[in-house]
PDB file of N, CA and C in Angstrom:
ATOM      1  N   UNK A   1     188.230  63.090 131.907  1.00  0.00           N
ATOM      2  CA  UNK A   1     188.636  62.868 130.527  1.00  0.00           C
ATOM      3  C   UNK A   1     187.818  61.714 129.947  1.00  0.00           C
ATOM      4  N   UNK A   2     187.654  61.919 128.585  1.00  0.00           N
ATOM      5  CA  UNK A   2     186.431  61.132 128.076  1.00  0.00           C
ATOM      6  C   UNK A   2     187.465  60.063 127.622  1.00  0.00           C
ATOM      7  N   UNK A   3     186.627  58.703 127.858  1.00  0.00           N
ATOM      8  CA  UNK A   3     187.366  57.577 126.774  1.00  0.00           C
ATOM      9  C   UNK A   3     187.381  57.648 125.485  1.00  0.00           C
ATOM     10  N   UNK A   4     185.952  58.532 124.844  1.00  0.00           N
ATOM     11  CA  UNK A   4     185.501  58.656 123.597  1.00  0.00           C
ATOM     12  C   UNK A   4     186.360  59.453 122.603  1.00  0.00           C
ATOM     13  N   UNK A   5     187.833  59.216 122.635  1.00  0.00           N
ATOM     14  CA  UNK A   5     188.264  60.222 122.138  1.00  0.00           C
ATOM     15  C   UNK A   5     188.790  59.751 120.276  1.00  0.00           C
ATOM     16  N   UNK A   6     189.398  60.002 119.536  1.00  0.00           N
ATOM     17  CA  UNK A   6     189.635  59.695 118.210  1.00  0.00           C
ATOM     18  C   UNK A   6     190.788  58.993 118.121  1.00  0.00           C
ATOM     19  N   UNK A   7     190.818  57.559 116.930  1.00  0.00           N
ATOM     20  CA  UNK A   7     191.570  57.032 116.908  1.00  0.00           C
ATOM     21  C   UNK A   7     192.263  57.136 115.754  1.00  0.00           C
ATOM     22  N   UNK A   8     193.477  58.026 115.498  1.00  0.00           N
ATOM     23  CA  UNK A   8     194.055  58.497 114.361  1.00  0.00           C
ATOM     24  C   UNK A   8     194.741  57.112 113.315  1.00  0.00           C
ATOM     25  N   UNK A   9     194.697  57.237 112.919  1.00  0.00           N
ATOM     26  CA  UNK A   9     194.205  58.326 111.207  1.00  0.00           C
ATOM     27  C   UNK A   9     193.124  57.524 110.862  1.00  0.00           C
ATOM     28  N   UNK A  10     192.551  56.693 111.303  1.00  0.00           N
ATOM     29  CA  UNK A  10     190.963  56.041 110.540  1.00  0.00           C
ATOM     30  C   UNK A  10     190.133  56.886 111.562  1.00  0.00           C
ATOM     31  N   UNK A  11     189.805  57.643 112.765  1.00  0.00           N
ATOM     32  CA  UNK A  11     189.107  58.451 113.206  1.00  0.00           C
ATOM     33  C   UNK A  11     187.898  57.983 113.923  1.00  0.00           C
ATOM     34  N   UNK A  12     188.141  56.877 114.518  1.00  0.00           N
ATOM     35  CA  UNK A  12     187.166  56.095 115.088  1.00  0.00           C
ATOM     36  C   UNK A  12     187.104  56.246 116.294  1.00  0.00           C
ATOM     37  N   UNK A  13     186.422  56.024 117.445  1.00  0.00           N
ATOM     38  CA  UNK A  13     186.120  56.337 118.449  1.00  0.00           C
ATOM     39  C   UNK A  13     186.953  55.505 119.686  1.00  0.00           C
ATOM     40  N   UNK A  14     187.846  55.584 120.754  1.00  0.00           N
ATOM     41  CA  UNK A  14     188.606  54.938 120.894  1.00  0.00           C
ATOM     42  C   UNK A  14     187.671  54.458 121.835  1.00  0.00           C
ATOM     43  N   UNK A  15     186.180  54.537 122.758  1.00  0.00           N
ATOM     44  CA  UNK A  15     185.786  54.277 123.640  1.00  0.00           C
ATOM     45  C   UNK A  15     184.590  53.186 123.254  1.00  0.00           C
ATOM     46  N   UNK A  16     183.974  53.035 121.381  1.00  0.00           N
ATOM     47  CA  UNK A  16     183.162  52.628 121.044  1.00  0.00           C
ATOM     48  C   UNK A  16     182.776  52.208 119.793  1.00  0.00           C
ATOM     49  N   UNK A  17     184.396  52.166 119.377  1.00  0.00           N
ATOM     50  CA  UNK A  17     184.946  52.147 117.680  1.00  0.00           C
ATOM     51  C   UNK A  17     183.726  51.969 116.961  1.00  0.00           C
ATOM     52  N   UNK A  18     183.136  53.522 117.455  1.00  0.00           N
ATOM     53  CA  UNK A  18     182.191  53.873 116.196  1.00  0.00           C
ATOM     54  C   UNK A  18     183.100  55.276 115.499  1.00  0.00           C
ATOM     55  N   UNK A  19     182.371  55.830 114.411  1.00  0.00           N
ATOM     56  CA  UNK A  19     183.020  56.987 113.832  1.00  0.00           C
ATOM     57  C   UNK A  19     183.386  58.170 114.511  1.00  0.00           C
ATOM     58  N   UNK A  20     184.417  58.716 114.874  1.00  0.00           N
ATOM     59  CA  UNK A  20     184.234  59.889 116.019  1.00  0.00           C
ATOM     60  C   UNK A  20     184.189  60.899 115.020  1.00  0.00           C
ATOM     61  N   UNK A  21     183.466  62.054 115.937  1.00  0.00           N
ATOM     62  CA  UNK A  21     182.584  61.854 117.442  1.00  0.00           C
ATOM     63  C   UNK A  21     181.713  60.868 117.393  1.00  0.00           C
ATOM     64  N   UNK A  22     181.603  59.844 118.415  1.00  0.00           N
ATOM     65  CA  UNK A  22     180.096  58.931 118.130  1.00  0.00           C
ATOM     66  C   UNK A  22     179.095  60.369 119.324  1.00  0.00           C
ATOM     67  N   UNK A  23     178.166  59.562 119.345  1.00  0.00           N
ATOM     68  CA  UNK A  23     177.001  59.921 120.014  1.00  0.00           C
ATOM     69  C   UNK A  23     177.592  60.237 121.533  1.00  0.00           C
ATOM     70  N   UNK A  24     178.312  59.950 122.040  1.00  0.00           N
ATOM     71  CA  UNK A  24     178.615  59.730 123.561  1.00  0.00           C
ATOM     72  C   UNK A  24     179.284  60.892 123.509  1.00  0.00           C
ATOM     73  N   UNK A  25     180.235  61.098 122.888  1.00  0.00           N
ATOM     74  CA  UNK A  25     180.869  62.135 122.414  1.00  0.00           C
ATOM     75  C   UNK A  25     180.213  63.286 122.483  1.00  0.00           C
ATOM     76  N   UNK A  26     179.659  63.447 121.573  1.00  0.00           N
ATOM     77  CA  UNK A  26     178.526  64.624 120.866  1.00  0.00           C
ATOM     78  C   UNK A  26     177.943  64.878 122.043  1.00  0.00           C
ATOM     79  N   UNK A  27     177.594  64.576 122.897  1.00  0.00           N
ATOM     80  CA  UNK A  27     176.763  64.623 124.282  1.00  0.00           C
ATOM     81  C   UNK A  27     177.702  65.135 125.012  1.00  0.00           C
ATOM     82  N   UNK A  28     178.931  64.908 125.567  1.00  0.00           N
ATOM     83  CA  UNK A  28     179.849  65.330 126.069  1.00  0.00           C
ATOM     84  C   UNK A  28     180.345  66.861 125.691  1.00  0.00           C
ATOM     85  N   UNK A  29     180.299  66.435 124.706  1.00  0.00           N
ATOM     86  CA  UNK A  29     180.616  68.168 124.001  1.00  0.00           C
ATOM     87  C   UNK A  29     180.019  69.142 124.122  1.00  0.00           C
ATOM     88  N   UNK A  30     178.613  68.833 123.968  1.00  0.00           N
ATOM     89  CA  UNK A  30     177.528  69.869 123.860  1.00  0.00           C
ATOM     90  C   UNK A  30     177.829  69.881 125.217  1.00  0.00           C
ATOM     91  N   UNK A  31     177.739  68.973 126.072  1.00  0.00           N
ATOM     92  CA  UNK A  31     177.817  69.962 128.120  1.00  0.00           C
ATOM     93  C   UNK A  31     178.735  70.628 127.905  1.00  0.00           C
ATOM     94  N   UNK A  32     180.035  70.346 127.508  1.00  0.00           N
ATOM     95  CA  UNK A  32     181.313  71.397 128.196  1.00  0.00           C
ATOM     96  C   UNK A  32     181.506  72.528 127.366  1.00  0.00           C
ATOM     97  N   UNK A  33     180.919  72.267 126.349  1.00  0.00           N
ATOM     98  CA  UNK A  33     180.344  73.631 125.319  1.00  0.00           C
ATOM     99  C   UNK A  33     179.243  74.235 125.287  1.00  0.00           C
ATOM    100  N   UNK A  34     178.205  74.249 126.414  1.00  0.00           N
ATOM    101  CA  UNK A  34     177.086  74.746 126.129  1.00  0.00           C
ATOM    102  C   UNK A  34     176.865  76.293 126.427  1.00  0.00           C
ATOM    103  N   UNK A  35     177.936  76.794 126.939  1.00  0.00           N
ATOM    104  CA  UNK A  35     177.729  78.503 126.636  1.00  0.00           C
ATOM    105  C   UNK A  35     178.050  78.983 125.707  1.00  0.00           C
ATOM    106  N   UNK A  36     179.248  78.102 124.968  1.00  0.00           N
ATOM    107  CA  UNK A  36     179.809  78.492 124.269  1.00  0.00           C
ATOM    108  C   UNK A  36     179.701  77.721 122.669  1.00  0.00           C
ATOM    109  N   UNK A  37     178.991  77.653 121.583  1.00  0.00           N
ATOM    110  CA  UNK A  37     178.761  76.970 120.505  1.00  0.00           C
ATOM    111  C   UNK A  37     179.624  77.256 119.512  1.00  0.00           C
ATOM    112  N   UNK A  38     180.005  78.255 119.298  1.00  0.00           N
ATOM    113  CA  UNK A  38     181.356  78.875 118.522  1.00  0.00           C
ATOM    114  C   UNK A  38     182.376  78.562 119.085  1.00  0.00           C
ATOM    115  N   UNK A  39     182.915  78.475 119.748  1.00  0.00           N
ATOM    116  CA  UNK A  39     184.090  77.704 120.665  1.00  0.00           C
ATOM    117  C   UNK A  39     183.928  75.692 119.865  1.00  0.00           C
ATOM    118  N   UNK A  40     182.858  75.490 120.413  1.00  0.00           N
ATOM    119  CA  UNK A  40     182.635  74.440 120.109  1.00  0.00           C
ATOM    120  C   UNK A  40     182.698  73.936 118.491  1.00  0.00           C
ATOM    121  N   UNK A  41     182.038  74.715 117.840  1.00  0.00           N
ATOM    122  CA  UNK A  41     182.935  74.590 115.752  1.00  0.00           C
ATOM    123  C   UNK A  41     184.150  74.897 115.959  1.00  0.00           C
ATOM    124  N   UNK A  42     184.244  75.496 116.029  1.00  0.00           N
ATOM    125  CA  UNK A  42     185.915  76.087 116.279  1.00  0.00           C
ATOM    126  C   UNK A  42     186.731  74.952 116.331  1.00  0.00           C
ATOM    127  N   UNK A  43     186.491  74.263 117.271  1.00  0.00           N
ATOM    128  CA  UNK A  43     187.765  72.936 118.044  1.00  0.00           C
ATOM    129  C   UNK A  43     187.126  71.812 117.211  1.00  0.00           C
ATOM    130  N   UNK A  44     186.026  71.701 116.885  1.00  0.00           N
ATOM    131  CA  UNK A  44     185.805  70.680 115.891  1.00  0.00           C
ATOM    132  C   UNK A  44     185.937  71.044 114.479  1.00  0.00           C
ATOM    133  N   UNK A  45     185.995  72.163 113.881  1.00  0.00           N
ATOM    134  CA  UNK A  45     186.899  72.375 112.591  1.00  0.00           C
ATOM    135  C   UNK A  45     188.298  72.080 112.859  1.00  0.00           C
ATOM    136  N   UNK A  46     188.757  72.070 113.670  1.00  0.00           N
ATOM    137  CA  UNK A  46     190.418  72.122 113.557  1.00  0.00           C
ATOM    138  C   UNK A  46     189.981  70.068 113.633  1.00  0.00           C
ATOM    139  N   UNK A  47     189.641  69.900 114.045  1.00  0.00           N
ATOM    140  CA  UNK A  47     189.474  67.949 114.083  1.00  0.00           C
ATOM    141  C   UNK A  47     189.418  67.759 112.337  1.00  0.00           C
ATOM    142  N   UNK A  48     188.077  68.573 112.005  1.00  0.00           N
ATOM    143  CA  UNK A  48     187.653  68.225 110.725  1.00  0.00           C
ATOM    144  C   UNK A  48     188.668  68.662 109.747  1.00  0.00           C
ATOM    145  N   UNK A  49     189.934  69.541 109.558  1.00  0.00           N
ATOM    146  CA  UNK A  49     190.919  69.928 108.864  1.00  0.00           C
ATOM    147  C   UNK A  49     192.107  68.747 108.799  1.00  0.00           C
ATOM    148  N   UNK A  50     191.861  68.056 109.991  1.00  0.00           N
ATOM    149  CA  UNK A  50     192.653  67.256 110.531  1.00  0.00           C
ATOM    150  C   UNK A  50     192.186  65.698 109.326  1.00  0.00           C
ATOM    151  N   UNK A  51     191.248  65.530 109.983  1.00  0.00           N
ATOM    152  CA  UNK A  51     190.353  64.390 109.243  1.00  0.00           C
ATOM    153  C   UNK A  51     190.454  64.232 107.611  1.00  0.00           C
ATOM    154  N   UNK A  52     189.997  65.512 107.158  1.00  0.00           N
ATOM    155  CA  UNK A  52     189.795  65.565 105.489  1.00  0.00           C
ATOM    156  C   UNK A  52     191.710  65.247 105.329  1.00  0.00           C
ATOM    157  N   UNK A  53     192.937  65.705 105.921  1.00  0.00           N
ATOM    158  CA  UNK A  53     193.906  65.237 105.894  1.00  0.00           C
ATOM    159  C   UNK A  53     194.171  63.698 105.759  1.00  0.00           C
ATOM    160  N   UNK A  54     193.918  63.329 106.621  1.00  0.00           N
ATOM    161  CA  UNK A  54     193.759  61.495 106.966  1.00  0.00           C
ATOM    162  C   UNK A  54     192.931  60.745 106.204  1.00  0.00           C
ATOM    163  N   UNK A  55     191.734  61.392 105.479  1.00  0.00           N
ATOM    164  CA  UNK A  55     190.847  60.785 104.750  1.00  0.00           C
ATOM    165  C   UNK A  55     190.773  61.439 103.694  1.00  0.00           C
ATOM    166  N   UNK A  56     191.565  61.799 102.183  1.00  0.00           N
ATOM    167  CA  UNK A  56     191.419  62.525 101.557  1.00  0.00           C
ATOM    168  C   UNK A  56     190.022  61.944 100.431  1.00  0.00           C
ATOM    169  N   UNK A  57     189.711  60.601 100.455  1.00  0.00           N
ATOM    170  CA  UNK A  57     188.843  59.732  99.899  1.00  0.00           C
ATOM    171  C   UNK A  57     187.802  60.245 100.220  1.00  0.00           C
ATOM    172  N   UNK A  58     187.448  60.525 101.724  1.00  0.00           N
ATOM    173  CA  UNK A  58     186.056  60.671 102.522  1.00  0.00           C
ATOM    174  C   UNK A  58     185.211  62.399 101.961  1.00  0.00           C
ATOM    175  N   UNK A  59     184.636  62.389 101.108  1.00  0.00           N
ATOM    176  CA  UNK A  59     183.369  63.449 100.804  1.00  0.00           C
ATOM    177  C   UNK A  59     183.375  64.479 101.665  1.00  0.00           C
ATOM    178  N   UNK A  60     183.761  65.914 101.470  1.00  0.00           N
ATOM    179  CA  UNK A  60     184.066  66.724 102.397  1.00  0.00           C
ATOM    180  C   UNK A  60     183.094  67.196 102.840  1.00  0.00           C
ATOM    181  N   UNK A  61     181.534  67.101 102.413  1.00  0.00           N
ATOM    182  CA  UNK A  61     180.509  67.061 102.688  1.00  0.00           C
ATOM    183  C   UNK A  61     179.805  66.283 103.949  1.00  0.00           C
ATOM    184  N   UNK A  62     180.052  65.095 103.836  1.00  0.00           N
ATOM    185  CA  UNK A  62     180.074  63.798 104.723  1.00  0.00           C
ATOM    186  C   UNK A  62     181.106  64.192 106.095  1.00  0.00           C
ATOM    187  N   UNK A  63     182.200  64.747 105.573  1.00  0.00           N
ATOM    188  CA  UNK A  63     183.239  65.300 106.998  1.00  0.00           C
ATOM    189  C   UNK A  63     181.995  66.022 107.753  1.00  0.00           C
ATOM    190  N   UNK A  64     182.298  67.552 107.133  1.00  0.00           N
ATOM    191  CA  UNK A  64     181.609  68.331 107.317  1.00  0.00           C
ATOM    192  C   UNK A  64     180.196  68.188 108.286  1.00  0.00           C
ATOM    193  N   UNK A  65     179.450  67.560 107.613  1.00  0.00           N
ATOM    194  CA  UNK A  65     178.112  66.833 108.817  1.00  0.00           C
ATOM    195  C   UNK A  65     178.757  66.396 109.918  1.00  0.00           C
ATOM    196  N   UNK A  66     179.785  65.016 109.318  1.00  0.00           N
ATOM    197  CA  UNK A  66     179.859  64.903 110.812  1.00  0.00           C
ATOM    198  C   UNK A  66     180.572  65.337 111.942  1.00  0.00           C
ATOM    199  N   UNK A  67     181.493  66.142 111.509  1.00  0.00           N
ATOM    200  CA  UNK A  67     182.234  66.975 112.642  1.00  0.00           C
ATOM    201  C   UNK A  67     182.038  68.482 113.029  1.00  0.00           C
ATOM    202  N   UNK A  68     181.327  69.077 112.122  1.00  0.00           N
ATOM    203  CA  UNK A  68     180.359  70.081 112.659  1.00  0.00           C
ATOM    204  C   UNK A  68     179.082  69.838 112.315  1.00  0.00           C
ATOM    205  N   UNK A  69     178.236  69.600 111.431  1.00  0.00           N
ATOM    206  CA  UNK A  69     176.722  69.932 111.124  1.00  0.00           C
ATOM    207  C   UNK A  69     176.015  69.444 112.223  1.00  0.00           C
ATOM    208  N   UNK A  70     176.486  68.411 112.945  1.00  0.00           N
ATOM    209  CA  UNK A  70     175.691  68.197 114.237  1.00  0.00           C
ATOM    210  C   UNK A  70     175.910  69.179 115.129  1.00  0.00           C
ATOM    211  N   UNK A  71     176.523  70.079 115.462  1.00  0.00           N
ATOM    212  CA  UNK A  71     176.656  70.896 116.192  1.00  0.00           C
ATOM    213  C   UNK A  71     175.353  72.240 116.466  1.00  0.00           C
ATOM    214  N   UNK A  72     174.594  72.487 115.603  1.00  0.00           N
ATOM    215  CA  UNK A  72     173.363  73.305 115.202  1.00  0.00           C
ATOM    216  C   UNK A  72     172.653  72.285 115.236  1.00  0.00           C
ATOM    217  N   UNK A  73     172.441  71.232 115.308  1.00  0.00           N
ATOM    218  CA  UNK A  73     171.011  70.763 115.496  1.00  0.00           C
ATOM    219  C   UNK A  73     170.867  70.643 117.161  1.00  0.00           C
ATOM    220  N   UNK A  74     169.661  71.294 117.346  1.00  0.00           N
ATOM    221  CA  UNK A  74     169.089  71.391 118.722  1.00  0.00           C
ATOM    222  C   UNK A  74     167.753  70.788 119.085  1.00  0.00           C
ATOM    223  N   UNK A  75     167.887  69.953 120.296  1.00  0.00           N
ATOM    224  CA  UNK A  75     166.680  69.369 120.463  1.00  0.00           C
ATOM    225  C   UNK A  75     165.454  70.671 120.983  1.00  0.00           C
ATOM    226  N   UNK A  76     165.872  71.441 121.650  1.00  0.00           N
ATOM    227  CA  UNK A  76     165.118  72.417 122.354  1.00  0.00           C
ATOM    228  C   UNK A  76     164.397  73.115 120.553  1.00  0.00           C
ATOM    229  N   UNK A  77     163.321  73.626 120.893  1.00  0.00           N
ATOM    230  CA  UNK A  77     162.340  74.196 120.103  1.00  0.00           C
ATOM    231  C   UNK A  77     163.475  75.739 120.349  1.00  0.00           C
ATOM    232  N   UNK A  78     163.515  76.511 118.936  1.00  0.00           N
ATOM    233  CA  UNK A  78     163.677  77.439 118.967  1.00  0.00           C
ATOM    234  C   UNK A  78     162.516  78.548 119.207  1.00  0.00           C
ATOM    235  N   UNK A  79     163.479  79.906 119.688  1.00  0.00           N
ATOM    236  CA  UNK A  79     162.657  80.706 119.822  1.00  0.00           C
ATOM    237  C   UNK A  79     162.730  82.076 118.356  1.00  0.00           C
ATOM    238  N   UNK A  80     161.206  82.214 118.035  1.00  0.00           N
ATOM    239  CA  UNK A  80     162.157  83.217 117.110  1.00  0.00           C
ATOM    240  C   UNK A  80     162.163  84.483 117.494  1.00  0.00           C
ATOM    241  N   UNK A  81     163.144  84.678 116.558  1.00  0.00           N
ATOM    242  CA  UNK A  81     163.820  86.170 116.405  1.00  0.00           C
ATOM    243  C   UNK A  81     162.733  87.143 116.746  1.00  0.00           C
ATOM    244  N   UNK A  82     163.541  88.369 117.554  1.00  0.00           N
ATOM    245  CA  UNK A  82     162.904  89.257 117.465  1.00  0.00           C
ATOM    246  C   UNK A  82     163.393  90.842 117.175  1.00  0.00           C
ATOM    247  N   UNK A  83     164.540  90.072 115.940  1.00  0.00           N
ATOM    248  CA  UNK A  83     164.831  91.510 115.047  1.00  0.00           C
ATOM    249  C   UNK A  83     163.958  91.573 114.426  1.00  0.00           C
ATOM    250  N   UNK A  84     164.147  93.089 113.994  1.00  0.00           N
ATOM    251  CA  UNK A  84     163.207  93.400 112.917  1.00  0.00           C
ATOM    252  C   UNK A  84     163.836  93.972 111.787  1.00  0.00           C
ATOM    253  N   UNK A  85     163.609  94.248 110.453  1.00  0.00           N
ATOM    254  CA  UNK A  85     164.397  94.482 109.364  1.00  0.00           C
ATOM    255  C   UNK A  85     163.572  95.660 109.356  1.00  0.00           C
ATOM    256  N   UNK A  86     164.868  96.558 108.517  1.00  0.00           N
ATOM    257  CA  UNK A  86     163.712  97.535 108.620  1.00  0.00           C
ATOM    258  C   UNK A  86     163.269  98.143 107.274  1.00  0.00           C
ATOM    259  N   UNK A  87     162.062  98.548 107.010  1.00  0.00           N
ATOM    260  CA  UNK A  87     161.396  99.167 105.894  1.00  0.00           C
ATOM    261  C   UNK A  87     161.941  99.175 104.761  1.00  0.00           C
ATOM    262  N   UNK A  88     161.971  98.832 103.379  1.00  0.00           N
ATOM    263  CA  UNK A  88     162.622  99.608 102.316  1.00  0.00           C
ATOM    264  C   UNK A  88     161.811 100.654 101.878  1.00  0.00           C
ATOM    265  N   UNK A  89     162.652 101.654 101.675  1.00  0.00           N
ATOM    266  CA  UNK A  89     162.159 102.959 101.275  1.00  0.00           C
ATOM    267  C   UNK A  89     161.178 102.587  99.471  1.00  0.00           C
ATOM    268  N   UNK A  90     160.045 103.299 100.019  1.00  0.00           N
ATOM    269  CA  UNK A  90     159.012 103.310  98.867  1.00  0.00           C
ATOM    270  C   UNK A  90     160.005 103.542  97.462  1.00  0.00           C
ATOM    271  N   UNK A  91     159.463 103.432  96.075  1.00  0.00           N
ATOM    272  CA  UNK A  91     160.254 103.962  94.760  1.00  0.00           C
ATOM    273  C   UNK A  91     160.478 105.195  94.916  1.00  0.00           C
ATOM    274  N   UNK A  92     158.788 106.167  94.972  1.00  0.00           N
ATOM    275  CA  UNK A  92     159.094 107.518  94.622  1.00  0.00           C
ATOM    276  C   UNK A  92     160.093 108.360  95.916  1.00  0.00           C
ATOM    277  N   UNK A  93     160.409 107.716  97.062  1.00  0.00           N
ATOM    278  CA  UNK A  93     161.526 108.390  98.017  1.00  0.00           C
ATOM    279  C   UNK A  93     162.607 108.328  97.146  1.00  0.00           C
ATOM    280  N   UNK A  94     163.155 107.377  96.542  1.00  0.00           N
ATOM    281  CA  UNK A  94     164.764 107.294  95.832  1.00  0.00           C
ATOM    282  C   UNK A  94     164.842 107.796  94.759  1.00  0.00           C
ATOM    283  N   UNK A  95     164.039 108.598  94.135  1.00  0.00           N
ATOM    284  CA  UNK A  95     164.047 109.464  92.705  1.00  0.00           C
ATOM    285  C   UNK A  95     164.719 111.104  93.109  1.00  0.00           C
TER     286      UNK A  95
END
């Protein structure tokens, strides 16, 4: 169990009274979530529903980043896609 956990209702970090999640956190998370990244918004939207509650002052934008938008940023280089979209039909086919 992490020390880093949230200190209600100002939402601060109980292990590093920085803003939770701090950084230590965020690191923690991403391991015990790393198969799973949707799992992982998931349990941090229900924080962030929680939060915009406790902080109705705080920019839901500003929530938002920080209790999910870090969650999609990845240090690893993506790979891209290899769907393909397919064709739109020429004009004179749809007449």
């Amino acid at each position: 169990m992490s020390t880093h956990g949230p200190v209600l209702p100002i939402w601060s970090c109980g292990g590093c009274d920085l803003p939770w999640p701090c950084l230590t956190r965020k690191r923690e998370l991403r391991a015990e979530y790393a198969d799973a990244p949707v799992s992982l918004a998931l349990y941090l939207g229900s924080y962030l529903v929680q939060a915009a509650e406790d902080m109705p002052w705080a920019p839901a934008g500003a929530l938002h980043h920080r209790f999910i938008g870090w969650t999609r940023q990845t240090t690893a280089p993506q790979r891209p896609s290899t769907a393909t979209v397919p064709a739109e039909p020429d004009r004179d086919s749809r007449r």
